[in-house]
Protein backbone atom coordinates (compact mmCIF):
# COMPACT_ATOMS: atom_id res chain seq x y z
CA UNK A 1 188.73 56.58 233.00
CA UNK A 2 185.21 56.27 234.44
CA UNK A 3 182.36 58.18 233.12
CA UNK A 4 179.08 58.83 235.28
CA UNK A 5 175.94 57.65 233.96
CA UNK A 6 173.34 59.85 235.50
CA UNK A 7 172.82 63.08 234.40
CA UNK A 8 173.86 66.00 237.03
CA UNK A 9 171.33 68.36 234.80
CA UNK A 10 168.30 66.80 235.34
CA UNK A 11 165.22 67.87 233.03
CA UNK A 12 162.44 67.75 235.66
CA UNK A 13 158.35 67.71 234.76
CA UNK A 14 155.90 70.08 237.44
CA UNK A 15 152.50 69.25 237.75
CA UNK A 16 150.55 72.34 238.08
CA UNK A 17 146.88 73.92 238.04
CA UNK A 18 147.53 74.28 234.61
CA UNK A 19 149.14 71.10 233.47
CA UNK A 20 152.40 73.09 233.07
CA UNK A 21 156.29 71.15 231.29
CA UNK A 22 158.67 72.56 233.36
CA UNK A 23 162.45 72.47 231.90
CA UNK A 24 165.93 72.77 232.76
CA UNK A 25 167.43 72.67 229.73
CA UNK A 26 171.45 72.61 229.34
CA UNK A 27 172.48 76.17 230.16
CA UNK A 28 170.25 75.47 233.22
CA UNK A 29 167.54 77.85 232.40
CA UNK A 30 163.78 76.73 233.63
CA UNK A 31 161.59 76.43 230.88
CA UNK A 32 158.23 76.38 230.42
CA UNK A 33 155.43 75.09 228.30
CA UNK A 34 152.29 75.19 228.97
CA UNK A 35 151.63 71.95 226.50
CA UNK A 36 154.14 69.84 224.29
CA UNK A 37 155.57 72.33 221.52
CA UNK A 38 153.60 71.97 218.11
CA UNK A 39 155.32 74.75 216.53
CA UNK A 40 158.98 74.37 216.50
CA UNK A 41 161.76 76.63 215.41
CA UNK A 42 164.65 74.95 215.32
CA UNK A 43 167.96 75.52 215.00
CA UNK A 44 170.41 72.84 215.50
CA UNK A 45 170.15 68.86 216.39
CA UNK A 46 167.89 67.94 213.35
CA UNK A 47 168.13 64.32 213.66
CA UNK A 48 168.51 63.77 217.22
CA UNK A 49 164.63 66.30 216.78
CA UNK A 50 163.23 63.35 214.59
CA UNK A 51 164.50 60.58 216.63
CA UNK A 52 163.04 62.14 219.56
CA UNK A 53 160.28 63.48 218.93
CA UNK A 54 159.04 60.66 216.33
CA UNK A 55 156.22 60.39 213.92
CA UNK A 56 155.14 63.93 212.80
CA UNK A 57 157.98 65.42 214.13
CA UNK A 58 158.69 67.05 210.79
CA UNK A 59 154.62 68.36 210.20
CA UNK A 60 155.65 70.48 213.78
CA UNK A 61 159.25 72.22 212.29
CA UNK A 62 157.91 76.00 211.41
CA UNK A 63 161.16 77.44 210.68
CA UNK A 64 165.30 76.51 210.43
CA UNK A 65 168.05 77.61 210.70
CA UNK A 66 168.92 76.09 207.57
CA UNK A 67 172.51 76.34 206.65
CA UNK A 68 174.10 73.85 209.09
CA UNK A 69 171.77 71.26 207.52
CA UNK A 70 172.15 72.27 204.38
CA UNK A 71 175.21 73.69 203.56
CA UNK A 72 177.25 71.43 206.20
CA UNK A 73 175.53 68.23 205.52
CA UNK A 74 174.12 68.69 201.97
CA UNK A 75 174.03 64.96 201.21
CA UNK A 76 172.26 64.31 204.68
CA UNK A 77 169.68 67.85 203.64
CA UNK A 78 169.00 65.95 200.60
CA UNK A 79 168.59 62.31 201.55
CA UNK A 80 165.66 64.12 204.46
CA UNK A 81 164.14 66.62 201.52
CA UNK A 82 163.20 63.85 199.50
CA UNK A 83 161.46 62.19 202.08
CA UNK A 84 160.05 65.23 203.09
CA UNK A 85 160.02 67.95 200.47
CA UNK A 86 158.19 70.31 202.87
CA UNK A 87 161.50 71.16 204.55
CA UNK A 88 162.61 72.94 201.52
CA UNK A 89 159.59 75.16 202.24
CA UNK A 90 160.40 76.29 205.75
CA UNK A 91 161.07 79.27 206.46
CA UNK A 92 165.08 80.09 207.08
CA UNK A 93 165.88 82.08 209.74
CA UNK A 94 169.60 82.42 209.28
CA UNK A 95 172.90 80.84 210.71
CA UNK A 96 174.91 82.22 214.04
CA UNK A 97 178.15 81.06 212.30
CA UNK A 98 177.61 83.38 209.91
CA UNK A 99 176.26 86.23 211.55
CA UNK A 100 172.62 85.81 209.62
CA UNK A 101 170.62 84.77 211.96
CA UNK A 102 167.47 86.73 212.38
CA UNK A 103 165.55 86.54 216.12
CA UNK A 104 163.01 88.77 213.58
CA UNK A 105 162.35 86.29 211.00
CA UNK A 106 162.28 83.45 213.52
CA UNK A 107 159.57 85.16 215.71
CA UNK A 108 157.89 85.74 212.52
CA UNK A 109 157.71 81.90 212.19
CA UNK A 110 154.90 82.20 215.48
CA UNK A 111 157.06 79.00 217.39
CA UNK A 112 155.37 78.32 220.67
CA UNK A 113 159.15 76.74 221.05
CA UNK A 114 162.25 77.48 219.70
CA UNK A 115 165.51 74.89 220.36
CA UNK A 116 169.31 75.88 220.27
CA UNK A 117 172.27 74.46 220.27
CA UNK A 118 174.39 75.70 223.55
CA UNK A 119 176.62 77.71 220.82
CA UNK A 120 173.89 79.23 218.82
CA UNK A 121 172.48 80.53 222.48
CA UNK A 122 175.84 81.92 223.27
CA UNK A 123 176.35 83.20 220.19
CA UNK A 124 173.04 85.42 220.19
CA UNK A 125 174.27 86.17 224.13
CA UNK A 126 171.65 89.19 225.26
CA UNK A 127 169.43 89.59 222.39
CA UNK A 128 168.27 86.18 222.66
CA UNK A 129 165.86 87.83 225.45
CA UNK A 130 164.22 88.83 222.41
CA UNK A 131 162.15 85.83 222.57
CA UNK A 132 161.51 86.22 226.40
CA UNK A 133 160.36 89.73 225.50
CA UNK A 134 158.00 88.17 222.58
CA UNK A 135 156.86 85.24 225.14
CA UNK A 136 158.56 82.63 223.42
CA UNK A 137 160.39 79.65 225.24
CA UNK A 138 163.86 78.57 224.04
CA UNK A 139 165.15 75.19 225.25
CA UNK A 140 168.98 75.32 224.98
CA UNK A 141 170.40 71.62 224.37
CA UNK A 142 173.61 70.76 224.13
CA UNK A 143 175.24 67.15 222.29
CA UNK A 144 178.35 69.38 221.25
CA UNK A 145 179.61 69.09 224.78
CA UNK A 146 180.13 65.38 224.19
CA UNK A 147 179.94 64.26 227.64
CA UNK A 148 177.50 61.35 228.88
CA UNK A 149 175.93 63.65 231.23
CA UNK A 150 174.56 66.24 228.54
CA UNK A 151 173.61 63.56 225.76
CA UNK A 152 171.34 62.37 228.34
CA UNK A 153 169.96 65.40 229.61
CA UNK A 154 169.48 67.02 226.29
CA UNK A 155 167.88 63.99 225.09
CA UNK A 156 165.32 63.95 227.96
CA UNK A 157 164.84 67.67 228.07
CA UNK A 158 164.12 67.37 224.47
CA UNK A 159 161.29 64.57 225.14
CA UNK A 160 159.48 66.63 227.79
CA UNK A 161 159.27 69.47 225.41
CA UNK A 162 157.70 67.48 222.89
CA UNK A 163 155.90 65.15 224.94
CA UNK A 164 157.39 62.00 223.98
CA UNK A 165 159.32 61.63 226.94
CA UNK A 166 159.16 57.54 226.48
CA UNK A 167 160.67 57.77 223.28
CA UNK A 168 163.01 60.16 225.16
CA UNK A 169 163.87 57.86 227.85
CA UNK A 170 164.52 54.87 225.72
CA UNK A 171 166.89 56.73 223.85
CA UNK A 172 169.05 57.64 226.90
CA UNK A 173 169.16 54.14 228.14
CA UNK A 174 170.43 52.72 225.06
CA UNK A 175 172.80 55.29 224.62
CA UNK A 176 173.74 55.08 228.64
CA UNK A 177 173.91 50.98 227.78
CA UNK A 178 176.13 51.55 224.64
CA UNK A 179 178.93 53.70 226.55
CA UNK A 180 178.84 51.40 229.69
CA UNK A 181 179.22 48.71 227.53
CA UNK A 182 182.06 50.57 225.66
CA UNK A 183 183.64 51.55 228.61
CA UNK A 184 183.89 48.24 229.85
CA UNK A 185 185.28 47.06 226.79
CA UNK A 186 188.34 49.51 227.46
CA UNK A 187 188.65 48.25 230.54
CA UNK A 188 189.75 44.76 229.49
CA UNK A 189 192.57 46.31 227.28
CA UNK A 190 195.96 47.40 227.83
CA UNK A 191 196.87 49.00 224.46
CA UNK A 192 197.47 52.87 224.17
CA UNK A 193 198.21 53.04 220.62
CA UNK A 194 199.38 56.58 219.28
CA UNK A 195 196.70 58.45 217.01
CA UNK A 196 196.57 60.88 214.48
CA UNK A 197 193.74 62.86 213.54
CA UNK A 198 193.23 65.24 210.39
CA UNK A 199 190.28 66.87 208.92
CA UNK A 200 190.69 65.43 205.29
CA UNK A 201 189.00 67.77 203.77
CA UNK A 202 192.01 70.17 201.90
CA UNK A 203 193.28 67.03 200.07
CA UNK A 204 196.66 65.61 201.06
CA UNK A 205 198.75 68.96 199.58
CA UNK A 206 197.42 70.70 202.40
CA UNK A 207 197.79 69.79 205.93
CA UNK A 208 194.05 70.37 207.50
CA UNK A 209 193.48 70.37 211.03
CA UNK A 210 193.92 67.85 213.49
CA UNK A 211 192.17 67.81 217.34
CA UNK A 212 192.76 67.73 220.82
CA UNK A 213 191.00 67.79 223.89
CA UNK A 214 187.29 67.93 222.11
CA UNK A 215 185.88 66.63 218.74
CA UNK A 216 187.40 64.00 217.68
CA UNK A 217 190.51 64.51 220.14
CA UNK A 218 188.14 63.97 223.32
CA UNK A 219 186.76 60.73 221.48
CA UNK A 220 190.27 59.89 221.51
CA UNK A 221 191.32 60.72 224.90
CA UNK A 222 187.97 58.74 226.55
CA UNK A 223 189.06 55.50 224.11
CA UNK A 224 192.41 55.94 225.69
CA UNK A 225 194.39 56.63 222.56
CA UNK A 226 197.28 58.86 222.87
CA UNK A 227 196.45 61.65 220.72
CA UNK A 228 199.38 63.09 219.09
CA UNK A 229 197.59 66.52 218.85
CA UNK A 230 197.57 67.19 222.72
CA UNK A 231 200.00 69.50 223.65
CA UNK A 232 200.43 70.93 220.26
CA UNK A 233 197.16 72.76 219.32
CA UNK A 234 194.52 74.17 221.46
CA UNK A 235 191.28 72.80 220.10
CA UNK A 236 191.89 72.48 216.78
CA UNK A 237 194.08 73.10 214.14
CA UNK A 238 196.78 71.82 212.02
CA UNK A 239 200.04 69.76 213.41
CA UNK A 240 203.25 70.27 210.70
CA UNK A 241 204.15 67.26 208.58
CA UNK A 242 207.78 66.69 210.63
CA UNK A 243 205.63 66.53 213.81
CA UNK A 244 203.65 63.96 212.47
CA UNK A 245 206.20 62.04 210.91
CA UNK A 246 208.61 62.26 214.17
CA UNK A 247 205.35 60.69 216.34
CA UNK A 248 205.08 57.90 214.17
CA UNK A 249 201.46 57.42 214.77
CA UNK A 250 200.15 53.86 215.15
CA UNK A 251 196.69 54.52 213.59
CA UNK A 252 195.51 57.30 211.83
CA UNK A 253 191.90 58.45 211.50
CA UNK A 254 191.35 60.79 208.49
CA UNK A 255 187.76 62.50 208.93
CA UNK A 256 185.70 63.02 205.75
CA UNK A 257 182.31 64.48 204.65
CA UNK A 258 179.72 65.97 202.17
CA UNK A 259 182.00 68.54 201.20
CA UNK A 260 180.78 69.15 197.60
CA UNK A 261 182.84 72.20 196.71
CA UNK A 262 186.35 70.28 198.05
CA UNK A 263 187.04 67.99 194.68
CA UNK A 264 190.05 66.01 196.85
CA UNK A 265 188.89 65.77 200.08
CA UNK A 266 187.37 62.17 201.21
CA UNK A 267 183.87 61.98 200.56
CA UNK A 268 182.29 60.42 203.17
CA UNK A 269 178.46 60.38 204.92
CA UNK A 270 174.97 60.30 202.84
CA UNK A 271 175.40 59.33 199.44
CA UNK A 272 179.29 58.70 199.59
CA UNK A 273 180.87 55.90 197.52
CA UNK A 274 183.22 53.92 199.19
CA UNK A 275 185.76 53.12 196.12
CA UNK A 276 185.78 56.99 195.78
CA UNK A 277 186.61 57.42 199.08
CA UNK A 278 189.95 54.72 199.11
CA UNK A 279 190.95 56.38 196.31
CA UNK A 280 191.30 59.90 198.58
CA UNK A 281 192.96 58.14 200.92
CA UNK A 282 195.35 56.32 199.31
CA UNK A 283 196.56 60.23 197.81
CA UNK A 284 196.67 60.77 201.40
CA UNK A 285 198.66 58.06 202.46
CA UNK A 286 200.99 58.99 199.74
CA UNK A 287 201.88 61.88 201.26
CA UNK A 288 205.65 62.35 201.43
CA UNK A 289 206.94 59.92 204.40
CA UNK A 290 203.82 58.06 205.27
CA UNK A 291 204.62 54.81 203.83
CA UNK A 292 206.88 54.26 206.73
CA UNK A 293 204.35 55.21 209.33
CA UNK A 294 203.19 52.19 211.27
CA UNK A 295 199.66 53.09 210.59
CA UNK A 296 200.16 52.89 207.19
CA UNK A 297 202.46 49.85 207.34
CA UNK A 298 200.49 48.09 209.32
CA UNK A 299 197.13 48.65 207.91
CA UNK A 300 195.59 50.75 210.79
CA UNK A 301 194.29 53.79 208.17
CA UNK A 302 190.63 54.74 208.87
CA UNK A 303 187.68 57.27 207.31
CA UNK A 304 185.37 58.62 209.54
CA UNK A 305 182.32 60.39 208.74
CA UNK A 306 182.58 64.41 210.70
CA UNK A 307 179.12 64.44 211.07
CA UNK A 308 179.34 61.23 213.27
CA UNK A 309 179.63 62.67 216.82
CA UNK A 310 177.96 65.08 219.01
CA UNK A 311 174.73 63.38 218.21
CA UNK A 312 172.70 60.30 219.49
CA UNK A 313 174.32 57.93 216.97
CA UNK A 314 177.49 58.69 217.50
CA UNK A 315 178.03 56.02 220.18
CA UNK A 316 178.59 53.57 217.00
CA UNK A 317 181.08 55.98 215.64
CA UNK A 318 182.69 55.62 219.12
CA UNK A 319 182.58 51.77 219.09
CA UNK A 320 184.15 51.50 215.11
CA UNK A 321 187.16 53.52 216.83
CA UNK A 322 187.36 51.58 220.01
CA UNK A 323 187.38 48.12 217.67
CA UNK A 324 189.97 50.36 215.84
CA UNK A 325 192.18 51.27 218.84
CA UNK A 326 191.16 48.11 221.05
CA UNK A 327 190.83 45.32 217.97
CA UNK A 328 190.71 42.64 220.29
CA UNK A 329 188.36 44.18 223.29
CA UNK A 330 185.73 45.04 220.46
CA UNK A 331 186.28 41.87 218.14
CA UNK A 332 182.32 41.35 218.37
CA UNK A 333 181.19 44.44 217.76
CA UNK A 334 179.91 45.70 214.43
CA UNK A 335 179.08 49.32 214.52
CA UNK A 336 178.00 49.33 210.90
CA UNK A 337 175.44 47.53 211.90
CA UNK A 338 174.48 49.08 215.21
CA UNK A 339 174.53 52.48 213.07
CA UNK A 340 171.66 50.55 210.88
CA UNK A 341 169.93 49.55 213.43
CA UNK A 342 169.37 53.02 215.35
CA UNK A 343 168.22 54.76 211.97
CA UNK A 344 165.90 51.67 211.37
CA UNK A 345 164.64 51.92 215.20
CA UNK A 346 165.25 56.09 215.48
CA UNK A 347 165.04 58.09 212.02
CA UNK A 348 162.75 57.71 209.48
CA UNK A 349 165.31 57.35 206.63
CA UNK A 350 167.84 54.70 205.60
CA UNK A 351 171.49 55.75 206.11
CA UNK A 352 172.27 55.03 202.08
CA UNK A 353 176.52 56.37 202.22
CA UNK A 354 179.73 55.41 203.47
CA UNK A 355 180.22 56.78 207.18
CA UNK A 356 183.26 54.96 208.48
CA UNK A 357 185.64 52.59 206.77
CA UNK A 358 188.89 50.68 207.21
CA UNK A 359 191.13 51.86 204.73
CA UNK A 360 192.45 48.96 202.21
């Protein structure tokens, strides 16, 4: 497996009479600005914004679409509020997942940019020429596509807009420096070790879903696991207990987050305790069976934090599973640390939490 490490959507500055940014974001729209945004209503991406875009990133944020942040990362919404208790203030223009967004109320928020995620732009599909119509520019970008290619282009799309493009373009050769440098590490290994992946966020009487072919299945697939999943479920969802059992996975990744209303799933992410966490797991590798798994027998049992990929960190959520997968090929590599490091060089908060772990 090779990936390519230039971008084939290229986010291109014009000069012009008028000092114009022109854009192509990732939906390959042209954009333009005719200065770097100020105003910004935005809807998705809400660290990979403040790595970006840097100091004063948040003083520009006029609106949000809040509940992803929020309600999907509550620990992360919190651990950013109290550095910034203005965010609480912004104005909420509603969620695409759940059918509340309002182009109205985000208008109302006078952006002279507005940022999507590639599925909040499809989502909205024609009345997003609403902000066309009100003469407001809308830069789609697009990290859920987890491919090399987009991280990169989104990232420097994103630095254009907001006129940090050297911010921008150190950020895409680090990340560009961390794959090769994974990818080479796979190269040196042999293994192919057989993986199972479940969203642990029912507790272990429920089966929640596993992944294949994106998410945590394409993380898989480019560390050259061999996901049990493919085959069995399109996308997502869950794989039945005799499957798993009859696969006899050789390391299982169980993916955990800030889900306060879910009182046995593995906490995991901002503000998660670790001990807490093992003891989730263990329930879940008590499951009826699992003791004779050779991921279990052998020690290969792993939390993972869900809101570790399809962002600019997650590159160190892709290096704890290579050492995971490829022990010996990453036997140097601590992506603890290297997740540290980026929010001490990136994002103006600490990462305080548990975010991946080797199960005891």
């Amino acid at each position: 497996m090779k990936l390519v490490l230039t971008s084939c959507l290229t986010a291109l500055v014009g000069t012009t009479a008028m000092a114009q940014i022109t854009i192509t974001d990732l939906r390959d729209r042209t954009v333009t600005l005719e200065a770097p945004a100020e105003r910004v209503m935005l809807g998705f991406y809400y660290e990979d914004y403040l790595a970006v875009a840097g100091d004063g990133a948040v003083d520009k944020i006029v609106g949000l679409s809040r509940g992803p942040w929020a309600e999907w990362r509550p620990r992360q919404w919190e651990a950013y509020t109290q550095t910034f208790p203005q965010l609480n203030d912004l104005r909420d223009v509603g969620d695409t997942e759940s059918s509340t967004f309002s182009i109205e109320s985000a208008i109302a928020t006078d952006p002279d940019l507005v940022i999507l995620a590639g599925w909040q732009y499809d989502a909205l599909g024609e009345t997003a020429g609403q902000f066309d119509t009100a003469g407001i520019p809308v830069l789609v970008l697009d990290y859920n596509a987890q491919t090399l290619e987009a991280h990169l282009a989104s990232t420097r799309a994103l630095g254009l807009a907001m006129g940090t493009s050297d911010r921008a373009n150190a950020l895409a050769t680090l990340y560009a420096e961390k794959t090769a440098d994974t990818e080479a590490r796979l190269a040196r290994s042999d293994a192919r070790p057989k993986v199972y992946v479940e969203l642990a966020q029912k507790g272990p009487d429920e089966i929640g879903n596993s992944y294949a072919g994106g998410m945590w299945g394409g993380i898989i697939d480019r560390l050259q696991g061999q996901n049990i999943a493919n085959g069995q479920i399109e996308n997502w969802g869950p794989l039945s207990p005799e499957y798993v059992l009859a696969e006899a996975p050789e390391v299982i990744l169980l993916s955990g987050s800030e889900w306060l209303n879910r009182p046995a799933a593995v906490p995991l992410g901002f503000g998660a305790d670790k001990g807490l966490a093992q003891q989730r797991i263990d329930a879940y590798k008590a499951r009826a069976g699992w003791s004779d798994l050779p991921a279990v027998q052998n020690g290969k049992v792993y939390g993972i934090y869900h809101g570790g990929t399809r962002t600019l960190s997650d590159f160190a959520y892709f290096r704890f599973l290579g050492k995971a997968l490829h022990p010996e090929a990453f036997a140097d590599v601590d992506p603890e640390a290297e997740l540290a490091q980026f929010y001490a060089d990136w994002l103006p908060i600490e990462p305080v939490g548990t975010f991946v772990m080797h199960a005891e």
